[in-house]
C-alpha atoms as a PDB file:
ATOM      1  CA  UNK A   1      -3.888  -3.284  37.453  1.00  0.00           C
ATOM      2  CA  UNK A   2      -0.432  -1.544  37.518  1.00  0.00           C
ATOM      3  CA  UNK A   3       1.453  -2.603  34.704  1.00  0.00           C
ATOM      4  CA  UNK A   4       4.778  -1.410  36.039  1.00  0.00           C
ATOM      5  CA  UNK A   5       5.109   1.204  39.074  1.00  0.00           C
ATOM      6  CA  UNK A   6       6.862   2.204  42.289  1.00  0.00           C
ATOM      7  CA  UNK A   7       6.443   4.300  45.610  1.00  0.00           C
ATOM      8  CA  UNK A   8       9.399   5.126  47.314  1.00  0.00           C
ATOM      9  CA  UNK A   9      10.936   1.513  47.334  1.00  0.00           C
ATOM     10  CA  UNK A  10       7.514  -0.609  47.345  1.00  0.00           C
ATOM     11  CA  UNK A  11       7.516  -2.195  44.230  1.00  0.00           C
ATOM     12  CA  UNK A  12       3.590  -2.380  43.145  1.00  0.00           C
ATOM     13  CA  UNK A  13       3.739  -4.151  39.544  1.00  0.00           C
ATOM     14  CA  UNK A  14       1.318  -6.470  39.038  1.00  0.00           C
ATOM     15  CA  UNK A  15      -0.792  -5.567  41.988  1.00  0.00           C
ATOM     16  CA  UNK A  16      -4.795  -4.378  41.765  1.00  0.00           C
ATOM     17  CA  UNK A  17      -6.495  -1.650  43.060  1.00  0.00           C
ATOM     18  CA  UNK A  18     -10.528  -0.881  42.976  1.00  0.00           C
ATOM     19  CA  UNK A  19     -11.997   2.175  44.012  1.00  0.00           C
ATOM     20  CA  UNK A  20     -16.343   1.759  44.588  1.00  0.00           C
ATOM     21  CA  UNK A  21     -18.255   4.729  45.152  1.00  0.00           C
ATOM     22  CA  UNK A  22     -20.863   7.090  45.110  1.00  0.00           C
ATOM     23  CA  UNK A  23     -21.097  10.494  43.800  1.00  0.00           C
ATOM     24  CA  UNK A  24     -23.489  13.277  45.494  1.00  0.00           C
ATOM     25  CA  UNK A  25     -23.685  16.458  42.982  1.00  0.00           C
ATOM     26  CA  UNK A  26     -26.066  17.977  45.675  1.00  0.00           C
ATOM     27  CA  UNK A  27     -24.197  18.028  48.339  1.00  0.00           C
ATOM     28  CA  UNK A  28     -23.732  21.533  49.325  1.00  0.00           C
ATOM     29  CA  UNK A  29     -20.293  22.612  50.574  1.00  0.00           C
ATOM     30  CA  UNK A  30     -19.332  22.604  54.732  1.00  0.00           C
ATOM     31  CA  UNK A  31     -17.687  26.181  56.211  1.00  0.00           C
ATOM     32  CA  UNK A  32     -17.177  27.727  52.921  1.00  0.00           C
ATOM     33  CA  UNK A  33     -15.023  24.877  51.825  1.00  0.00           C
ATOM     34  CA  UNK A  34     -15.158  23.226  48.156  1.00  0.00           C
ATOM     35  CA  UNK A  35     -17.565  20.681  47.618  1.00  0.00           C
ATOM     36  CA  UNK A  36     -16.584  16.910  48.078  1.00  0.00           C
ATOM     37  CA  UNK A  37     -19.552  15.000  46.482  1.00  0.00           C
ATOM     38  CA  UNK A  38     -17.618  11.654  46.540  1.00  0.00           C
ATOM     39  CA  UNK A  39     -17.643   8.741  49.333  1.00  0.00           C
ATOM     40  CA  UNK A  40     -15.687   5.721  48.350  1.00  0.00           C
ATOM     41  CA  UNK A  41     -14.520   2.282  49.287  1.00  0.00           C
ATOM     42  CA  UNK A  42     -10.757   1.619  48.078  1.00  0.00           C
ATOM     43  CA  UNK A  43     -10.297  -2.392  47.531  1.00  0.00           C
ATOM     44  CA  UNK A  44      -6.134  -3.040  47.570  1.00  0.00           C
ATOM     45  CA  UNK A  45      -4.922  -6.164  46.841  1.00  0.00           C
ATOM     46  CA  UNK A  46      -4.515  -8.383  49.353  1.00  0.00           C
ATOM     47  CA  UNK A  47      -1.129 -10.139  47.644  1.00  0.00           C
ATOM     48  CA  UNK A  48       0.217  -7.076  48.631  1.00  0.00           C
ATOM     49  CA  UNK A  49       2.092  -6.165  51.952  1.00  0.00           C
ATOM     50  CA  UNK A  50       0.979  -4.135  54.474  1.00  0.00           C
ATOM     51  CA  UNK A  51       3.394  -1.354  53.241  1.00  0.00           C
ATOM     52  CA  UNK A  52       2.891  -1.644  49.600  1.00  0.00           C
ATOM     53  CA  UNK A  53      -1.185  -1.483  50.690  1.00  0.00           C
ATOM     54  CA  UNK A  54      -0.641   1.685  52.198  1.00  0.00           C
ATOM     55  CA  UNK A  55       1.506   3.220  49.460  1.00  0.00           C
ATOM     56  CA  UNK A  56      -1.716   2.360  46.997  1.00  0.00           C
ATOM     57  CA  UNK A  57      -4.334   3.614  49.475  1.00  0.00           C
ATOM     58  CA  UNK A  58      -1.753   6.667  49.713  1.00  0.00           C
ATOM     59  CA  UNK A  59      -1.694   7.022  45.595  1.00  0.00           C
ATOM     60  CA  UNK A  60      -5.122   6.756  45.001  1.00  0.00           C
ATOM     61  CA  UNK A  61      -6.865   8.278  47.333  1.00  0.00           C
ATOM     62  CA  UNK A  62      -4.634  11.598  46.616  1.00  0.00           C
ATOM     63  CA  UNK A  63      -2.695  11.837  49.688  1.00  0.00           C
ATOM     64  CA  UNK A  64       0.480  11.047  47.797  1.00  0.00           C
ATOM     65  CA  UNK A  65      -0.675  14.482  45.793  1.00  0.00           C
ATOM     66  CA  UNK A  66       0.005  13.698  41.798  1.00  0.00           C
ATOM     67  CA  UNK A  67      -1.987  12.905  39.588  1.00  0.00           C
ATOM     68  CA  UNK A  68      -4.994  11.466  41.514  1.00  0.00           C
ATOM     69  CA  UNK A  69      -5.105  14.413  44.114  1.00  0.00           C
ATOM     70  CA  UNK A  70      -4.697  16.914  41.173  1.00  0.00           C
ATOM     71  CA  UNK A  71      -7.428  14.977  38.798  1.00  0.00           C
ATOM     72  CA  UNK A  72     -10.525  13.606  41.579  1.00  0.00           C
ATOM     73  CA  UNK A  73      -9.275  13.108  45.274  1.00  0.00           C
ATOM     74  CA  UNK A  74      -9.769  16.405  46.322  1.00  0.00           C
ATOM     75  CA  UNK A  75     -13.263  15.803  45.370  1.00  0.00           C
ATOM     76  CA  UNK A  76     -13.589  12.686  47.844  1.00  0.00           C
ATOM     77  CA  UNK A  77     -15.721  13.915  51.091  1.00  0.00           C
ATOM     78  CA  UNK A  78     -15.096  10.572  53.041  1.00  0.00           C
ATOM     79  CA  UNK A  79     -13.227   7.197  52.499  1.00  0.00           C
ATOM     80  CA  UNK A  80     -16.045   4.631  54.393  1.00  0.00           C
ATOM     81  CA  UNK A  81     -13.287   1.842  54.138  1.00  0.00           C
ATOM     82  CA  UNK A  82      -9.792   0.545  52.841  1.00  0.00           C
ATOM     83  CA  UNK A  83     -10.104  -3.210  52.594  1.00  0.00           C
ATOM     84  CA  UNK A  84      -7.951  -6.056  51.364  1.00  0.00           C
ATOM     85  CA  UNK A  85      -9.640  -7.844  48.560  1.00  0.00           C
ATOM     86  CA  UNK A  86      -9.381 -10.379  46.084  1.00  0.00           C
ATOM     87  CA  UNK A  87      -9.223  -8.819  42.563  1.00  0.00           C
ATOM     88  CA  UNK A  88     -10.049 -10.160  39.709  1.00  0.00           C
ATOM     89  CA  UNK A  89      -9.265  -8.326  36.086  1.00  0.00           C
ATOM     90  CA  UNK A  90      -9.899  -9.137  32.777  1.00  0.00           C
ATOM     91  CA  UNK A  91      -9.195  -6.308  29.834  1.00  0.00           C
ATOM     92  CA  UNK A  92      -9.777  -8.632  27.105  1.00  0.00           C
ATOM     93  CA  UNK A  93     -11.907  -6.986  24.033  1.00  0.00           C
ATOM     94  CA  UNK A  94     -15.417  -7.976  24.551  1.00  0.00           C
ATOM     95  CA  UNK A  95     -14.993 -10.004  27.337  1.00  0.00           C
ATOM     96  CA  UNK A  96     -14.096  -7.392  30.401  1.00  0.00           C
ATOM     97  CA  UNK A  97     -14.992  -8.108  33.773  1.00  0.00           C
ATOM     98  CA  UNK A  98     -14.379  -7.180  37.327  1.00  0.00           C
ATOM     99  CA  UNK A  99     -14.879  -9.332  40.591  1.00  0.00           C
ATOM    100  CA  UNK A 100     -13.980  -8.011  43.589  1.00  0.00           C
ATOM    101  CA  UNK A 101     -14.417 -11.012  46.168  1.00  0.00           C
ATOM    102  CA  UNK A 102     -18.184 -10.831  46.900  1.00  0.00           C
ATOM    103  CA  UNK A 103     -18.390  -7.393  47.226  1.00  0.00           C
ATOM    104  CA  UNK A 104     -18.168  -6.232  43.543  1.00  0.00           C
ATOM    105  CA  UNK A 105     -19.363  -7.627  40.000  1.00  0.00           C
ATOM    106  CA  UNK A 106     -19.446  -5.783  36.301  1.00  0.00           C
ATOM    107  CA  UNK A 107     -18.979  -7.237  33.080  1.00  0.00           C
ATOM    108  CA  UNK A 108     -19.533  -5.637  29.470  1.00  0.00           C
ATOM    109  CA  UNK A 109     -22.310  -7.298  26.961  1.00  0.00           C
ATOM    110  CA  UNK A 110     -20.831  -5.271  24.559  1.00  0.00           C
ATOM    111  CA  UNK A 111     -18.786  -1.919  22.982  1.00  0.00           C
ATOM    112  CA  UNK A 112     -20.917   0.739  22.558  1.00  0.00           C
ATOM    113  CA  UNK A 113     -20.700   1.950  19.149  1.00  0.00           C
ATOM    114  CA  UNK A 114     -19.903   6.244  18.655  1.00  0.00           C
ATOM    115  CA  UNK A 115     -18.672   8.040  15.676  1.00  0.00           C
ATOM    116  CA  UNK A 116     -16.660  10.175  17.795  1.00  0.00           C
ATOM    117  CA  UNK A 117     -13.659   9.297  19.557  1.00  0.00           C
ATOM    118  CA  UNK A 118     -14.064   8.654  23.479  1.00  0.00           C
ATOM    119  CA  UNK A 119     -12.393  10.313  26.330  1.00  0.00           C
ATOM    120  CA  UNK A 120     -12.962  10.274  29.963  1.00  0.00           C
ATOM    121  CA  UNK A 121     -14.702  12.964  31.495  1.00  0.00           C
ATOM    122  CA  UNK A 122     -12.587  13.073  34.576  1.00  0.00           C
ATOM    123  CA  UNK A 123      -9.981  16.125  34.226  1.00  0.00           C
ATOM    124  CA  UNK A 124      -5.966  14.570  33.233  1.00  0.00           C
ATOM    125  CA  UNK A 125      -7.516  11.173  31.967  1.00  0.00           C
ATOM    126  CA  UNK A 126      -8.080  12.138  28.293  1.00  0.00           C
ATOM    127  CA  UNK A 127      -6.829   9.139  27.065  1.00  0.00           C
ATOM    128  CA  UNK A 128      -8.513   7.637  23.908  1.00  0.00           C
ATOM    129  CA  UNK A 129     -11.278   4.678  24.802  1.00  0.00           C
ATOM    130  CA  UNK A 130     -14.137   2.936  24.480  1.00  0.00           C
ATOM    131  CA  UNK A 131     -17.667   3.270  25.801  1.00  0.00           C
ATOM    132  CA  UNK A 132     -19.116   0.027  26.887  1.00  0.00           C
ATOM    133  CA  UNK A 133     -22.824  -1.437  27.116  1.00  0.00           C
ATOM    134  CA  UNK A 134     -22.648  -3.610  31.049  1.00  0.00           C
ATOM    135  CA  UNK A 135     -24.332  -6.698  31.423  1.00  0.00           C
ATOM    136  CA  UNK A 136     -24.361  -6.024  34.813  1.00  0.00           C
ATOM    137  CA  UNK A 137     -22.667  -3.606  37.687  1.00  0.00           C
ATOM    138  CA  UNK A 138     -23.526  -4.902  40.968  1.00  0.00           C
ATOM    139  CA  UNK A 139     -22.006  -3.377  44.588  1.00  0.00           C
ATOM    140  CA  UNK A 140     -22.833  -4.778  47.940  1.00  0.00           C
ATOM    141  CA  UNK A 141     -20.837  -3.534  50.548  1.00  0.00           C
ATOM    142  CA  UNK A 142     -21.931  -1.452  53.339  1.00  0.00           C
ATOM    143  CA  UNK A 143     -22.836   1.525  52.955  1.00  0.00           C
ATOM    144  CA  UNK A 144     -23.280   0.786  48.795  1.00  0.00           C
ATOM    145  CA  UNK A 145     -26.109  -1.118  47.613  1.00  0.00           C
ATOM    146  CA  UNK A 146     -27.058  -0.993  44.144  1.00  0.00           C
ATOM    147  CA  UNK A 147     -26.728  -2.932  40.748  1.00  0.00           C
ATOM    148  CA  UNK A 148     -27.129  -1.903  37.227  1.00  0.00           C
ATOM    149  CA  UNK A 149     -27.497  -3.498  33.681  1.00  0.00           C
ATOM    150  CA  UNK A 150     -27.618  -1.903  30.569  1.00  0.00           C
ATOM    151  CA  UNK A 151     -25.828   1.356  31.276  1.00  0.00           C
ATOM    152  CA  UNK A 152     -22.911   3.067  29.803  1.00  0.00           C
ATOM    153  CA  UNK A 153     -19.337   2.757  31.224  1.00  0.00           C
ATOM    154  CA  UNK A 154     -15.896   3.845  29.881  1.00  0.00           C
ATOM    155  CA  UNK A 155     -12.789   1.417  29.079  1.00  0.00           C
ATOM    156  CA  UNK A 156      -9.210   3.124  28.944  1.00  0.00           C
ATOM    157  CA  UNK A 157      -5.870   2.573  30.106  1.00  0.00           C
ATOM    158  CA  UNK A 158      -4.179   5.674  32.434  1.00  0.00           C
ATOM    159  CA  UNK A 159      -0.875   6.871  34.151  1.00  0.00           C
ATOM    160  CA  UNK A 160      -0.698   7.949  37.799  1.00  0.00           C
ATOM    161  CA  UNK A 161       2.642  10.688  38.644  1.00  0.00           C
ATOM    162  CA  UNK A 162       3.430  11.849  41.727  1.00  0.00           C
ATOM    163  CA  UNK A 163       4.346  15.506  42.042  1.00  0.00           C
ATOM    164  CA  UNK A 164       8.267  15.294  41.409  1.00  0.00           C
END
């Protein structure tokens, strides 16, 4: 959820953004190029207009460069979709969830207790968190099938900046 944010002149606070995908750490690299092991769904809002829709597929798939190309997008191989959705957010301690119309469900059971402080392992988002137990991670949207429970996932907050 942006808190408070802009591209250009498209105001985007308030609006949602979900990014499903899957992450291939054998695929071997095309033509010499670098590897791009990750194929992804990006979920915009769909309160949002069709321009502010395109600025957030622009930010976070990396094409606005910034933070997100600098920190994963140049890792992204291929984008299967953009899609207006209906997202649903809640960041409440102990009671975190994500709904992404039918497509996409998690929820935590619980916070997984570490004597160490947490930080994301993705490059630029070493921002304190917490690791969380899920009572469920489900995705059902072509090409992504799958649903977990019981695994490890990480809660944090994080700021996107363009290049300027």
């Amino acid at each position: 959820m942006i808190r408070d944010g802009y591209f250009a002149s498209q105001d985007l606070k308030g609006l949602r953004v979900v990014l499903a995908g899957r992450f291939d750490n054998n695929e071997p690299a095309k033509d010499g190029r670098a590897r791009h092991p990750w194929h992804v769904i990006l979920y915009v809002d769909e309160r949002a207009t069709p321009e502010q829709r395109s600025a957030l597929a622009d930010i976070f798939l990396g094409r606005a460069g910034g933070t997100p190309f600098e920190n994963y997008a140049k890792a992204i191989g291929e984008v299967y979709a953009i899609k207006p959705a209906r997202i649903e957010l809640d960041h409440t301690p102990g009671k975190e969830r994500l709904r992404v119309g039918e497509s996409i469900w998690a929820a935590t059971a619980r916070a997984f207790p570490t004597p160490e402080p947490m930080t994301c392992g993705i490059p630029g988002h070493d921002r304190p968190g917490m690791e969380l137990v899920a009572t469920l991670m489900r995705v059902e949207d072509e090409p992504f099938h799958w649903a977990f429970s019981g695994r490890c996932g990480f809660s944090t907050d994080f700021e996107f900046r363009s290049a300027a």
